[in-house]
C-alpha atoms as a PDB file:
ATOM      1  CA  UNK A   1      39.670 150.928  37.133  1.00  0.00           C
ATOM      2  CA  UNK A   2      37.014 152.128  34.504  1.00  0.00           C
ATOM      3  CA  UNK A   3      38.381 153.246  31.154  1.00  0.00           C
ATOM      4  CA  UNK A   4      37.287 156.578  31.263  1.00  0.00           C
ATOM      5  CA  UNK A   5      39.843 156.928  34.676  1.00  0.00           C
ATOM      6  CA  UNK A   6      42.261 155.669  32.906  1.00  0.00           C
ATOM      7  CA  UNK A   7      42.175 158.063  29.723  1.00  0.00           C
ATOM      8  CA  UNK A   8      42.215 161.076  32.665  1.00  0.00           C
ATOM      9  CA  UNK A   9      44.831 159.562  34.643  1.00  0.00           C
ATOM     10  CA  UNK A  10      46.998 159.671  31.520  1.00  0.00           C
ATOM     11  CA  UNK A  11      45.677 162.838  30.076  1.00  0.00           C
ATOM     12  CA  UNK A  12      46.860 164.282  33.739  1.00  0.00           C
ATOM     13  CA  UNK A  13      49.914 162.618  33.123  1.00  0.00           C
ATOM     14  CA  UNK A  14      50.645 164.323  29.791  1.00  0.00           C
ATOM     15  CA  UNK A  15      49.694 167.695  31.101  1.00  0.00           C
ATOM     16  CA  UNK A  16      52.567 166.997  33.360  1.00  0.00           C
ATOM     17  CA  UNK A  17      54.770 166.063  31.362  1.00  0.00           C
ATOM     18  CA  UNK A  18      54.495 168.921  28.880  1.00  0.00           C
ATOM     19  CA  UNK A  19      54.560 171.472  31.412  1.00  0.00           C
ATOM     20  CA  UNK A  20      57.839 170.070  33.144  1.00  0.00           C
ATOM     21  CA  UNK A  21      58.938 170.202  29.455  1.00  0.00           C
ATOM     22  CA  UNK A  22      57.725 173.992  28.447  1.00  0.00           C
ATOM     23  CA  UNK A  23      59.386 175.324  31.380  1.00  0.00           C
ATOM     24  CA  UNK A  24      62.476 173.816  31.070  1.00  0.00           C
ATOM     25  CA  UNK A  25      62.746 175.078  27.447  1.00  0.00           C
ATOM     26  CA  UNK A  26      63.177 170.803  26.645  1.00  0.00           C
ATOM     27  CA  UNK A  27      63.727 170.283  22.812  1.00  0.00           C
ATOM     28  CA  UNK A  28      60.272 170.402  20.995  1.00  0.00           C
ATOM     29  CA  UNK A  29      60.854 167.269  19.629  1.00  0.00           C
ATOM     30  CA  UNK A  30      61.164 165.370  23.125  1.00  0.00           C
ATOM     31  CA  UNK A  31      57.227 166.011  23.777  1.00  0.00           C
ATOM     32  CA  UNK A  32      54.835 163.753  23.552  1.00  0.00           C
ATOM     33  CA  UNK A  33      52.893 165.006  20.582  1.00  0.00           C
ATOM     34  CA  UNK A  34      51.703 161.744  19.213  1.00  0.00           C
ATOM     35  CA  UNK A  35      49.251 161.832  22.188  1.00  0.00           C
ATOM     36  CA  UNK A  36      47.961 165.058  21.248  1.00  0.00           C
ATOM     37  CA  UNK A  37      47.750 164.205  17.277  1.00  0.00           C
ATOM     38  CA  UNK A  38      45.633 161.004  18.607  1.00  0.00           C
ATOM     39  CA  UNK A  39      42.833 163.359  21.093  1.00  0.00           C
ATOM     40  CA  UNK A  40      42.285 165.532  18.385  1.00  0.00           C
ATOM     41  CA  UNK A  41      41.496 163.442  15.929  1.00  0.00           C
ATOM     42  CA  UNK A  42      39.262 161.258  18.211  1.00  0.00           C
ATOM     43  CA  UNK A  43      38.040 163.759  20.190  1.00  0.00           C
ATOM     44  CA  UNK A  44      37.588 166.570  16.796  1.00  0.00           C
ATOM     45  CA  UNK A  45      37.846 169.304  19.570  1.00  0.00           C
ATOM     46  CA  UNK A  46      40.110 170.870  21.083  1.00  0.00           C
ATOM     47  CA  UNK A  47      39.500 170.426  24.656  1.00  0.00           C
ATOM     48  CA  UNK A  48      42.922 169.002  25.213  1.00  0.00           C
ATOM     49  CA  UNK A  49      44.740 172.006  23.359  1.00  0.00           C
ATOM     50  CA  UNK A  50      42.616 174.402  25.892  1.00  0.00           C
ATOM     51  CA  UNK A  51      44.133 172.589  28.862  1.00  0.00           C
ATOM     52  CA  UNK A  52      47.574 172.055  27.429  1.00  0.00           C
ATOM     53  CA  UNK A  53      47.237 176.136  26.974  1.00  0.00           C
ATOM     54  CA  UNK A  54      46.826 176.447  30.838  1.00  0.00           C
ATOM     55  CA  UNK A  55      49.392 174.170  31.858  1.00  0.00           C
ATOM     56  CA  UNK A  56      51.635 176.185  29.949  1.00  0.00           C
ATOM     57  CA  UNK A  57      51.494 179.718  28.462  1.00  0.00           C
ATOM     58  CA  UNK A  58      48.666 180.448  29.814  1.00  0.00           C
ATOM     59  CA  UNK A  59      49.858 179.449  33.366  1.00  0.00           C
ATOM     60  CA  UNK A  60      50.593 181.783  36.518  1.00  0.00           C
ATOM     61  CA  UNK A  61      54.566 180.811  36.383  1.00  0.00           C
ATOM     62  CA  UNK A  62      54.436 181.982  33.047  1.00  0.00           C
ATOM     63  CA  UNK A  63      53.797 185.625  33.228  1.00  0.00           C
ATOM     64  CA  UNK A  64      56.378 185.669  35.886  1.00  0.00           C
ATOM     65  CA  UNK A  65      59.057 183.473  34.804  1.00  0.00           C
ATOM     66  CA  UNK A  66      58.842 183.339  30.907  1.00  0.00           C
ATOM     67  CA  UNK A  67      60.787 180.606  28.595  1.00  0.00           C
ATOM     68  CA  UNK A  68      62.275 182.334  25.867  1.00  0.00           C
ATOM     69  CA  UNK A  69      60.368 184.096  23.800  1.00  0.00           C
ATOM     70  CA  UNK A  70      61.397 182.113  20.635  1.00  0.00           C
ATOM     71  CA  UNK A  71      60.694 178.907  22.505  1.00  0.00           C
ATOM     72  CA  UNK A  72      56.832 179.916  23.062  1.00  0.00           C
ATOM     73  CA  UNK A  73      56.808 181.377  19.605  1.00  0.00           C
ATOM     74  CA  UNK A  74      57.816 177.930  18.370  1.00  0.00           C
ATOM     75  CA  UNK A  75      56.070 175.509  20.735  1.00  0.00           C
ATOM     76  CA  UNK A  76      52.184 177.750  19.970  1.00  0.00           C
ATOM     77  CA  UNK A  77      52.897 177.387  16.374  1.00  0.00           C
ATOM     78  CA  UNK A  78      53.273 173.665  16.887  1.00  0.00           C
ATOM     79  CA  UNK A  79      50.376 173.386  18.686  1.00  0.00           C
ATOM     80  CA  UNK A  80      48.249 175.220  15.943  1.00  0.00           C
ATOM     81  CA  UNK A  81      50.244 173.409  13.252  1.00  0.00           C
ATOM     82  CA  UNK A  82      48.697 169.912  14.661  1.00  0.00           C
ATOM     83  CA  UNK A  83      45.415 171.154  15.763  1.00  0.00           C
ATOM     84  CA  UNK A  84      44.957 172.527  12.002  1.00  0.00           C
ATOM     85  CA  UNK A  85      46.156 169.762  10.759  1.00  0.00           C
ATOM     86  CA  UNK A  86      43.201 167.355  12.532  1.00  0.00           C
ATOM     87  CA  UNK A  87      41.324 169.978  11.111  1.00  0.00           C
ATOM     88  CA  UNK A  88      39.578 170.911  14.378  1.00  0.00           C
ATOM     89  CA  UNK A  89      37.668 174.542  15.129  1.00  0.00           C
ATOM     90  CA  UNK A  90      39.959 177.313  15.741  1.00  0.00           C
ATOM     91  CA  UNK A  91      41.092 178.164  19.176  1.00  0.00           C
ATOM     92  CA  UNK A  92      41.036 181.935  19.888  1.00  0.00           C
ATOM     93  CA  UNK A  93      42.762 181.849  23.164  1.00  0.00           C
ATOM     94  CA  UNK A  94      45.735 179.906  20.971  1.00  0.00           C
ATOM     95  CA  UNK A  95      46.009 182.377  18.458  1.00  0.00           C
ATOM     96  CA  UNK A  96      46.073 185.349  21.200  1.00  0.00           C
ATOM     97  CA  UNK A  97      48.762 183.585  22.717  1.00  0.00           C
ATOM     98  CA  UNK A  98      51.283 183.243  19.542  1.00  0.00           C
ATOM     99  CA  UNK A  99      50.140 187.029  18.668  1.00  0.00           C
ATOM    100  CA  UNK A 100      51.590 187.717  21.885  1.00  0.00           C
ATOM    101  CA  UNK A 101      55.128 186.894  21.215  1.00  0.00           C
ATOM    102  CA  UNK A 102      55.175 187.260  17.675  1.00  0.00           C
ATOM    103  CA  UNK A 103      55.111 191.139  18.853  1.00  0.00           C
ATOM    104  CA  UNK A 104      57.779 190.336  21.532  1.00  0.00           C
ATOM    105  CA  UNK A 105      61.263 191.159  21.328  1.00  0.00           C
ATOM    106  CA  UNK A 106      63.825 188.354  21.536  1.00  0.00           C
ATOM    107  CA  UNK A 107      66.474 188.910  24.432  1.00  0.00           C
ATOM    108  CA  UNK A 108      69.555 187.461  25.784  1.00  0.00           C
ATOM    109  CA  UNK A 109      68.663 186.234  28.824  1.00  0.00           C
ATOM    110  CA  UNK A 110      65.152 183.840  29.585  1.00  0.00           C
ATOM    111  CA  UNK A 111      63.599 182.329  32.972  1.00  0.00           C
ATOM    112  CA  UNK A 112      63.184 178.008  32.560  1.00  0.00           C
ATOM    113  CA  UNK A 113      61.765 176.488  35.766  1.00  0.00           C
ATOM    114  CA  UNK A 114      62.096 172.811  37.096  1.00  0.00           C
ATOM    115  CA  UNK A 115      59.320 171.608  39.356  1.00  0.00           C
ATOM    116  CA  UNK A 116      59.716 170.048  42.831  1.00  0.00           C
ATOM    117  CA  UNK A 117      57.933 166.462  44.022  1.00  0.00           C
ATOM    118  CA  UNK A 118      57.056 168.501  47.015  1.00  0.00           C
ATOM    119  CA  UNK A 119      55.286 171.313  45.251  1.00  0.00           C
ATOM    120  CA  UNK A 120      56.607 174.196  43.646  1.00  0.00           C
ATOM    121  CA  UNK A 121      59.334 175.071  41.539  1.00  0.00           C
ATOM    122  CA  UNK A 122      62.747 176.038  41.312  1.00  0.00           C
ATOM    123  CA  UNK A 123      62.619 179.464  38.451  1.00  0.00           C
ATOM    124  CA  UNK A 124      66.357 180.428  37.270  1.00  0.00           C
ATOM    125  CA  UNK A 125      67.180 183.270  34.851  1.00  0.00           C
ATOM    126  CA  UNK A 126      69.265 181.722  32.433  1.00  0.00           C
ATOM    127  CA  UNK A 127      71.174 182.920  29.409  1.00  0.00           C
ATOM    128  CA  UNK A 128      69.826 182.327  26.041  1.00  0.00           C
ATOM    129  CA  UNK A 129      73.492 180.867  24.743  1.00  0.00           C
ATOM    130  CA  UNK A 130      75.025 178.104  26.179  1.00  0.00           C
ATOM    131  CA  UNK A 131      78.478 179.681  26.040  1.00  0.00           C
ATOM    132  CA  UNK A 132      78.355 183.506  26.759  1.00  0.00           C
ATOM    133  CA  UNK A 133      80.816 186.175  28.291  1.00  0.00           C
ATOM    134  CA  UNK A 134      83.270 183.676  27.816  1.00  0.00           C
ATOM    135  CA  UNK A 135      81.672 181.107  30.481  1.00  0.00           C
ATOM    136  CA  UNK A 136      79.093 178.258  30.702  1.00  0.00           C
ATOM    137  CA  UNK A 137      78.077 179.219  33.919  1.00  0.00           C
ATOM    138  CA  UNK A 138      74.876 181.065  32.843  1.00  0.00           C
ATOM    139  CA  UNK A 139      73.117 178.072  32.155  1.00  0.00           C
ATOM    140  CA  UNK A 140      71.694 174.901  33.699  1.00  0.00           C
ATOM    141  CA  UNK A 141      73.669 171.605  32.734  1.00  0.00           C
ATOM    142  CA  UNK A 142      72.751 167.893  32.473  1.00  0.00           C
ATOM    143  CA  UNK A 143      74.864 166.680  35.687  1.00  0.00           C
ATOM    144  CA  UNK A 144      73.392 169.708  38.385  1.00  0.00           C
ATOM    145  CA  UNK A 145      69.713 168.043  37.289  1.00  0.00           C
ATOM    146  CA  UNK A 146      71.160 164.608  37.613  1.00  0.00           C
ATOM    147  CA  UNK A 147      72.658 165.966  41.134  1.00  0.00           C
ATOM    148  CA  UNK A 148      70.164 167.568  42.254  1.00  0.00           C
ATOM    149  CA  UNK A 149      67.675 164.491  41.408  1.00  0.00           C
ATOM    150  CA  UNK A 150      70.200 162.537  43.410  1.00  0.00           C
ATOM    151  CA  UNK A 151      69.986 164.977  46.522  1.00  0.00           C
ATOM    152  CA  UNK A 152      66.061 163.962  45.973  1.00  0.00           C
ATOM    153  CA  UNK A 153      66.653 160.365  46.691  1.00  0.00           C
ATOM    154  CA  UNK A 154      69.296 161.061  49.336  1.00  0.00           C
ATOM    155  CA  UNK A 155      68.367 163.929  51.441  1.00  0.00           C
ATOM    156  CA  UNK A 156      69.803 162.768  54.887  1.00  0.00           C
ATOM    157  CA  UNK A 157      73.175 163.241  53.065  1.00  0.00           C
ATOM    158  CA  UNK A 158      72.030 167.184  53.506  1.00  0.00           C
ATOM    159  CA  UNK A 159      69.302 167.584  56.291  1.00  0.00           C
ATOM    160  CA  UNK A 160      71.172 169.313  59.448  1.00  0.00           C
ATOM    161  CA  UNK A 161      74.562 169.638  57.532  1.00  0.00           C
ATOM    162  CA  UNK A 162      76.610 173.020  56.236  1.00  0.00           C
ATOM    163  CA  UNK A 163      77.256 172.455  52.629  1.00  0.00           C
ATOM    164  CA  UNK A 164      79.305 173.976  50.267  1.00  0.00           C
ATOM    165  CA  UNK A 165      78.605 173.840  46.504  1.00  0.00           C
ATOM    166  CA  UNK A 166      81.803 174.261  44.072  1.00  0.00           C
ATOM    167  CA  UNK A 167      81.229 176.160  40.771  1.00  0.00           C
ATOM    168  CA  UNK A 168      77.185 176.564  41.405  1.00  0.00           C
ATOM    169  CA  UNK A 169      76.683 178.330  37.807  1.00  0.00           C
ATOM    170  CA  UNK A 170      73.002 179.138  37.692  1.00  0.00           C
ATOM    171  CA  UNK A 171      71.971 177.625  41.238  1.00  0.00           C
ATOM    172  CA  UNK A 172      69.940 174.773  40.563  1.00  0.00           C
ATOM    173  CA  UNK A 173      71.342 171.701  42.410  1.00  0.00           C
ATOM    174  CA  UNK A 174      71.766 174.452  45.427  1.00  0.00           C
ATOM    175  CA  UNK A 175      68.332 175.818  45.139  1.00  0.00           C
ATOM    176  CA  UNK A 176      66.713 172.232  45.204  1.00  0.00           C
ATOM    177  CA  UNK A 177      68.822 171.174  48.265  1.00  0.00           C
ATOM    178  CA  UNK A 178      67.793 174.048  49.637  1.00  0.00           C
ATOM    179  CA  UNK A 179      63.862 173.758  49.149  1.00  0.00           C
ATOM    180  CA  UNK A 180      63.812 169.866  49.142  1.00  0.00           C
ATOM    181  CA  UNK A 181      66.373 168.545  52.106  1.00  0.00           C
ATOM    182  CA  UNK A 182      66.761 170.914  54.968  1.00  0.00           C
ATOM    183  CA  UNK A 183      70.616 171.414  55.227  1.00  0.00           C
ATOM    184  CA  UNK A 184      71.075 173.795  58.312  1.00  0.00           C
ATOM    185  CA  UNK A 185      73.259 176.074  55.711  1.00  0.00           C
ATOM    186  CA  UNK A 186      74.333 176.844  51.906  1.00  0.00           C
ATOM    187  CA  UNK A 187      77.125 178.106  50.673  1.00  0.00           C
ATOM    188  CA  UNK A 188      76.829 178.855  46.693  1.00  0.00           C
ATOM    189  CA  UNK A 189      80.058 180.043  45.370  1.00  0.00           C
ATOM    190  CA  UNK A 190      81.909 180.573  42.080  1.00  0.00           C
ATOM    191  CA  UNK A 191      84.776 182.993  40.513  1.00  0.00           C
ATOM    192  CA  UNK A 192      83.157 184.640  37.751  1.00  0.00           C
ATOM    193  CA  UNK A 193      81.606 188.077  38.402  1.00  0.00           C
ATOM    194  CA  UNK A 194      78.770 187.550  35.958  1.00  0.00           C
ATOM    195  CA  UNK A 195      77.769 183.820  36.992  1.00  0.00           C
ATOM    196  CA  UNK A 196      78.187 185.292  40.544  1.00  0.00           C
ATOM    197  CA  UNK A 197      75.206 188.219  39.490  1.00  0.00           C
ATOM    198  CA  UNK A 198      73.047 186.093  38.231  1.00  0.00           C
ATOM    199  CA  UNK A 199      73.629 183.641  40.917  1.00  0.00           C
ATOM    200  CA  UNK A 200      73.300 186.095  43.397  1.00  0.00           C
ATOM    201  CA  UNK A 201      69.396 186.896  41.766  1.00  0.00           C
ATOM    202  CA  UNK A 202      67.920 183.592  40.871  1.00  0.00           C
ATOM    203  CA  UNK A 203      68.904 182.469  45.412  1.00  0.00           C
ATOM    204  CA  UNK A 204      66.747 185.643  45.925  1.00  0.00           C
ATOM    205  CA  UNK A 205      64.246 184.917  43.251  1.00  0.00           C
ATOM    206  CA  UNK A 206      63.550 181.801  45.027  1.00  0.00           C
ATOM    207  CA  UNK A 207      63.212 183.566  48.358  1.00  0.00           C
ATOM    208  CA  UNK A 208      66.590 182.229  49.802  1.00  0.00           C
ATOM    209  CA  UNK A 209      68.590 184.427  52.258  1.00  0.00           C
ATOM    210  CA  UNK A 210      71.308 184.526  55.229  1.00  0.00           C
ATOM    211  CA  UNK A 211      67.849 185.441  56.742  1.00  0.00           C
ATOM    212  CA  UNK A 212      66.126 182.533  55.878  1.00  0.00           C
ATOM    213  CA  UNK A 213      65.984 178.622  56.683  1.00  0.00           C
ATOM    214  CA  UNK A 214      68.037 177.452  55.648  1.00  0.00           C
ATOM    215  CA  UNK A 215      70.988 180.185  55.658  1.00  0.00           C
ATOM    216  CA  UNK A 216      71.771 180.880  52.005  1.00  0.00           C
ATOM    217  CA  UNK A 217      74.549 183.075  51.022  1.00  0.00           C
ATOM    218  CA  UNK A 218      77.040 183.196  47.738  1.00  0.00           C
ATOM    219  CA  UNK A 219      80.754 183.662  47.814  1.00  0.00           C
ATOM    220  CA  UNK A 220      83.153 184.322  45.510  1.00  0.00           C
ATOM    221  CA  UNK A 221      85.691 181.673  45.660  1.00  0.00           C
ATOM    222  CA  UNK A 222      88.364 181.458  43.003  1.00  0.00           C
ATOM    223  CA  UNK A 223      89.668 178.032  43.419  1.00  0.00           C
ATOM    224  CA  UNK A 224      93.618 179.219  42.232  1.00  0.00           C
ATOM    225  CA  UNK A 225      94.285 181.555  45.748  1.00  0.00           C
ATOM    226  CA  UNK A 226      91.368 180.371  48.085  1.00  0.00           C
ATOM    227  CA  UNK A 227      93.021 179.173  51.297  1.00  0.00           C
ATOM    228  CA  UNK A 228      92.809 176.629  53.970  1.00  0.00           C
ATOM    229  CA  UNK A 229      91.714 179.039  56.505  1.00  0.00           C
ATOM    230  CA  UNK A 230      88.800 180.731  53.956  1.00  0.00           C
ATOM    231  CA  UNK A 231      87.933 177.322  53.803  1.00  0.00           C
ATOM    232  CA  UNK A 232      87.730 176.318  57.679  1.00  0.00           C
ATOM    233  CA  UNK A 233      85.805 179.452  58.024  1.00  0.00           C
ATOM    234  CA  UNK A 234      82.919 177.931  55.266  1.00  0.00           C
ATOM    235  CA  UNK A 235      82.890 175.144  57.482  1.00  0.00           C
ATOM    236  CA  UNK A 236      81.352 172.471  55.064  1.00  0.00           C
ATOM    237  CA  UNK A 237      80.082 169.197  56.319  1.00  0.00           C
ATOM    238  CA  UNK A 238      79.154 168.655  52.959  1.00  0.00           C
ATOM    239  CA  UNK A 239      80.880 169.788  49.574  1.00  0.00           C
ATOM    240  CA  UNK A 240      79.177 168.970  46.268  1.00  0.00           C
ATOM    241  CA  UNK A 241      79.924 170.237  42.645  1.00  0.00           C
ATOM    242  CA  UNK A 242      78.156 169.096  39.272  1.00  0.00           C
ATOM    243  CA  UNK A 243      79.845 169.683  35.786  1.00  0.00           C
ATOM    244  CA  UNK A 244      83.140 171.425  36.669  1.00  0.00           C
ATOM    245  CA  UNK A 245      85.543 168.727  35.432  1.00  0.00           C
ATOM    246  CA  UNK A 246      85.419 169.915  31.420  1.00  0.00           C
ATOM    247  CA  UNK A 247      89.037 171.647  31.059  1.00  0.00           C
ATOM    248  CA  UNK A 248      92.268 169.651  32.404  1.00  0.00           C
ATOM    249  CA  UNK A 249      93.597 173.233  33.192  1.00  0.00           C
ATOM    250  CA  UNK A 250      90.012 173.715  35.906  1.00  0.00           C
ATOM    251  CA  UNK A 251      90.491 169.975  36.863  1.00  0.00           C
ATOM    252  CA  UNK A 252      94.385 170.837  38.057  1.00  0.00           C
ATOM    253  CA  UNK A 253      93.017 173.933  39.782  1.00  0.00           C
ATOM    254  CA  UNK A 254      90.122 172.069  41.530  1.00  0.00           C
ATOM    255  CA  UNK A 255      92.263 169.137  42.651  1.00  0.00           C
ATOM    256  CA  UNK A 256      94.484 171.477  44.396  1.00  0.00           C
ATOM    257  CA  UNK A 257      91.372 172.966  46.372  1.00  0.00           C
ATOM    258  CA  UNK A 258      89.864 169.612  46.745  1.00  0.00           C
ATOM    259  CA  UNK A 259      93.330 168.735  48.809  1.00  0.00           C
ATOM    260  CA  UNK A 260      92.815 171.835  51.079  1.00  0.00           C
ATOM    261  CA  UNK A 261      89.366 170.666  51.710  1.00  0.00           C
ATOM    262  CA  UNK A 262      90.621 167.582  52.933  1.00  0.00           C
ATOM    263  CA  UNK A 263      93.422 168.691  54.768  1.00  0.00           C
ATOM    264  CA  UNK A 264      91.576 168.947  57.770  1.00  0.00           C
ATOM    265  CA  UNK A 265      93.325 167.804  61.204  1.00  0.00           C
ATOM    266  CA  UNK A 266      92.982 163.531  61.695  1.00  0.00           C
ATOM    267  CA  UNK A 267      90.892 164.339  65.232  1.00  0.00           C
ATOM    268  CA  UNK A 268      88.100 165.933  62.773  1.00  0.00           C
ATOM    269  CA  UNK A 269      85.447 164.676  60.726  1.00  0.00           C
ATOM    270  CA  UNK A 270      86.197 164.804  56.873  1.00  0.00           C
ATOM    271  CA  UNK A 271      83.541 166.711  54.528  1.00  0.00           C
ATOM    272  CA  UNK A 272      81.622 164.113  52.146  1.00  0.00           C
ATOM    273  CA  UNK A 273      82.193 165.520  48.392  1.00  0.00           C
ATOM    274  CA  UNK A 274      80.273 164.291  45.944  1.00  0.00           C
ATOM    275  CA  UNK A 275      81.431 165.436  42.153  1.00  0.00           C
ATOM    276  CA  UNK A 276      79.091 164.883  39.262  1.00  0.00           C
ATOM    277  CA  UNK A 277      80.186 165.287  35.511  1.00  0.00           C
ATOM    278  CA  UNK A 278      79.020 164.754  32.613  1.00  0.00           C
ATOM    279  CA  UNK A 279      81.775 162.481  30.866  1.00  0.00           C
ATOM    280  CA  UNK A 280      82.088 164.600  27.658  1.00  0.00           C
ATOM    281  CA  UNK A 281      85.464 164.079  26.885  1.00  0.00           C
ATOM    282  CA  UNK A 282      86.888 160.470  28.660  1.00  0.00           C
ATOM    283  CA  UNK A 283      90.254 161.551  28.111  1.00  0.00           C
ATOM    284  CA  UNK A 284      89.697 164.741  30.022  1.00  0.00           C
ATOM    285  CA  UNK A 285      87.797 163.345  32.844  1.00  0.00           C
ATOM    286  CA  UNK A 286      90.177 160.021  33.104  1.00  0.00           C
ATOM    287  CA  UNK A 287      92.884 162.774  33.305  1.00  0.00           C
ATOM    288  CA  UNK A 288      90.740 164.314  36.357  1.00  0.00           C
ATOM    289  CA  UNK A 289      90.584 160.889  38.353  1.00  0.00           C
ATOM    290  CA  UNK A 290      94.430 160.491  37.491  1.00  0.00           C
ATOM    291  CA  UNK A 291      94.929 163.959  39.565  1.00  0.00           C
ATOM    292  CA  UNK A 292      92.886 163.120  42.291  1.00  0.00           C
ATOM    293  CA  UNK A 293      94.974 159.617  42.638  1.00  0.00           C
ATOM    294  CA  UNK A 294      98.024 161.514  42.744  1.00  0.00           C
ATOM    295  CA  UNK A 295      97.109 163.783  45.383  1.00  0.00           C
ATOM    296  CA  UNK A 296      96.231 161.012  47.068  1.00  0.00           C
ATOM    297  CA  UNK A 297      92.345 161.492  47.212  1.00  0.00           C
ATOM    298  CA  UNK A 298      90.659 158.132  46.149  1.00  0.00           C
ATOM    299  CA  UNK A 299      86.851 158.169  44.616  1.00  0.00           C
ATOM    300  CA  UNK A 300      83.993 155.763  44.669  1.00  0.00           C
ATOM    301  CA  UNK A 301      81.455 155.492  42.341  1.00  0.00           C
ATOM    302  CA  UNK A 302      78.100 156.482  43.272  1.00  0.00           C
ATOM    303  CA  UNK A 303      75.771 154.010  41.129  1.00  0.00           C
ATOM    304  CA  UNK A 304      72.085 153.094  41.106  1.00  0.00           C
ATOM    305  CA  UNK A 305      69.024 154.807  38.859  1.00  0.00           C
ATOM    306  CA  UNK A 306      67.776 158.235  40.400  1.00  0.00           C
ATOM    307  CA  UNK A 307      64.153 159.247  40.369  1.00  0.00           C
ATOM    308  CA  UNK A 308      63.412 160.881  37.203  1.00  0.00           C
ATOM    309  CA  UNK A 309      61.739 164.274  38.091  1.00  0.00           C
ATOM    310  CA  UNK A 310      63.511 167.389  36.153  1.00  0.00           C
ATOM    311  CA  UNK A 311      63.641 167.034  32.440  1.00  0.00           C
ATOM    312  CA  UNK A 312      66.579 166.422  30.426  1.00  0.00           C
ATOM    313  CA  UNK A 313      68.763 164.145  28.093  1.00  0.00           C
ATOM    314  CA  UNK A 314      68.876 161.219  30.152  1.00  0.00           C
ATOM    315  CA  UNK A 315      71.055 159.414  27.374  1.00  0.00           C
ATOM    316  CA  UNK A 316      73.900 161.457  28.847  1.00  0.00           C
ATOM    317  CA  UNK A 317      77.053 160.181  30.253  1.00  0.00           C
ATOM    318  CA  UNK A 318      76.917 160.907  33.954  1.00  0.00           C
ATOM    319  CA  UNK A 319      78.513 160.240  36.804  1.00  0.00           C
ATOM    320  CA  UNK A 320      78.656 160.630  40.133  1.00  0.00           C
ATOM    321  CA  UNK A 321      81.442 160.276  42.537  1.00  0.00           C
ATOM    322  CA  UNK A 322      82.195 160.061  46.143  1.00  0.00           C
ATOM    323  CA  UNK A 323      85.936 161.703  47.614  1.00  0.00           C
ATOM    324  CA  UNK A 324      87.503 160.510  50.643  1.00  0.00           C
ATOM    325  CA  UNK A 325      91.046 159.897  51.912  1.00  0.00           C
END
């Protein structure tokens, strides 16, 4: 391969990898700017800025599903904070941009999007704290990208099945399974009414529906009361839940529905749940695995690398667990 098709294989490659990166609202720091430091000062243009501008604020998804507006504000004055510093030829189209949200007002909640292998992209409106009405459910955590990467690799475990996700927060792992693996139905559910608004808009902003194919719909499902015949009448071939083992009070709570789930008649087929967590606090998530011993619900452990395709802190303690009796 020539050397010039390598430079534009790469430069494609960086594109890519800062517009998974804008859109997911990744930490500045984790972008590759080093590459862009090195094109302008061999290149003494700013060619690459121009594109770098279209793959991200200047792109379509943009208008429509905006990263914070402090996050642009602070990524464009990067990029003119480099490009000034190779003391290239000013870029008017950059400076229009960062004019454009320096006269924007900041606001609580923000849009980050995660792009598919397939084409496309999942778009979520997110809160702009991590912890907010007294819930983390308004945001996207590590372990529902790592799950939802892992329903990437393994989408047989979904295609023609009626799954049931536990605790779906903002919808991603749902929404991907949905797009990416053709599961014959979804079930998104959760407890609290403001996760279960927002949840509720980001399945229809990405055109999901009881209409559609597959069937989406979200149900509150408070994990304390629901019963064994609520739960018969989801029907679940499949359960899945990703970063819901963080308080030893929830853990007790979702142990005792996990039982139900599994209390289904010996003639029937048991639902394959998968539980993914982040192991921020060993104690609490040893305590979890104690529980589920008790109750007399053994676990595997799911291991083996995933495909890397969403951004995020890979350096994360995940993992990934299979339930069965």
């Amino acid at each position: 391969m020539a050397l010039s098709e390598q430079k534009t294989m790469k430069t494609a490659d960086i594109l890519s990898e800062f517009r998974a990166s804008f859109f997911a609202m990744s930490r500045l720091a984790s972008l590759p700017w080093t590459f862009v430091e090195d094109d302008l000062l061999s290149n003494e243009s700013s060619e690459f800025i121009s594109a770098l501008l279209k793959q991200t604020c200047l792109h379509p998804l943009c208008r429509r599903f905006p990263p914070s507006v402090r996050f642009r504000r602070m990524f464009l004055s990067e990029l003119i904070r480099r490009q000034e510093a190779a003391d290239c030829d000013p870029l008017d189209e950059l400076y229009d941009a960062l004019a454009e949200v320096l006269g924007a007002e900041e606001e609580t909640e923000c849009y980050k999007s995660y792009f598919l292998p397939g084409g496309g992209a999942v778009s979520l409106l997110e809160n702009v704290a991590l912890i907010s009405e007294g819930t983390t459910g308004l945001v996207t955590w590590e372990a529902a990208l790592y799950l939802a990467e892992w329903a990437l690799d393994h989408r047989q475990v979904f295609a023609g099945r009626s799954v049931l996700e536990l605790g779906s927060g903002a919808g991603l792992t749902g929404i991907t399974i949905c797009r990416s693996c053709r599961p014959h139905s979804f079930v998104f559910s959760d407890c609290h009414s403001t996760v279960l608004q927002k949840l509720r808009e980001n399945v229809r902003l990405n055109a999901l529906s009881e209409q559609t194919s597959p069937a989406a719909r979200v149900h509150e499902l408070d994990w304390t009361t629901a019963t064994e015949d609520q739960l018969a009448e989801i029907g679940a071939d499949t359960v899945i839940a990703a970063d819901v083992v963080y308080d030893p009070e929830v853990a007790v709570s979702l142990v005792k529905l996990l039982s139900k789930i599994l209390s289904r008649p010996s003639t029937q087929v048991q639902p394959e749940i998968l539980i993914c967590s982040t192991v921020r606090n060993p104690e609490t998530y040893g305590g979890f695995k104690q529980q589920l011993e008790n109750a007399g619900i053994h676990h595997e452990v799911m291991t083996g690398a995933v495909s890397s395709v969403f951004p995020y802190n890979r350096l994360a303690a995940i993992e990934l667990i299979k339930l069965y009796r």
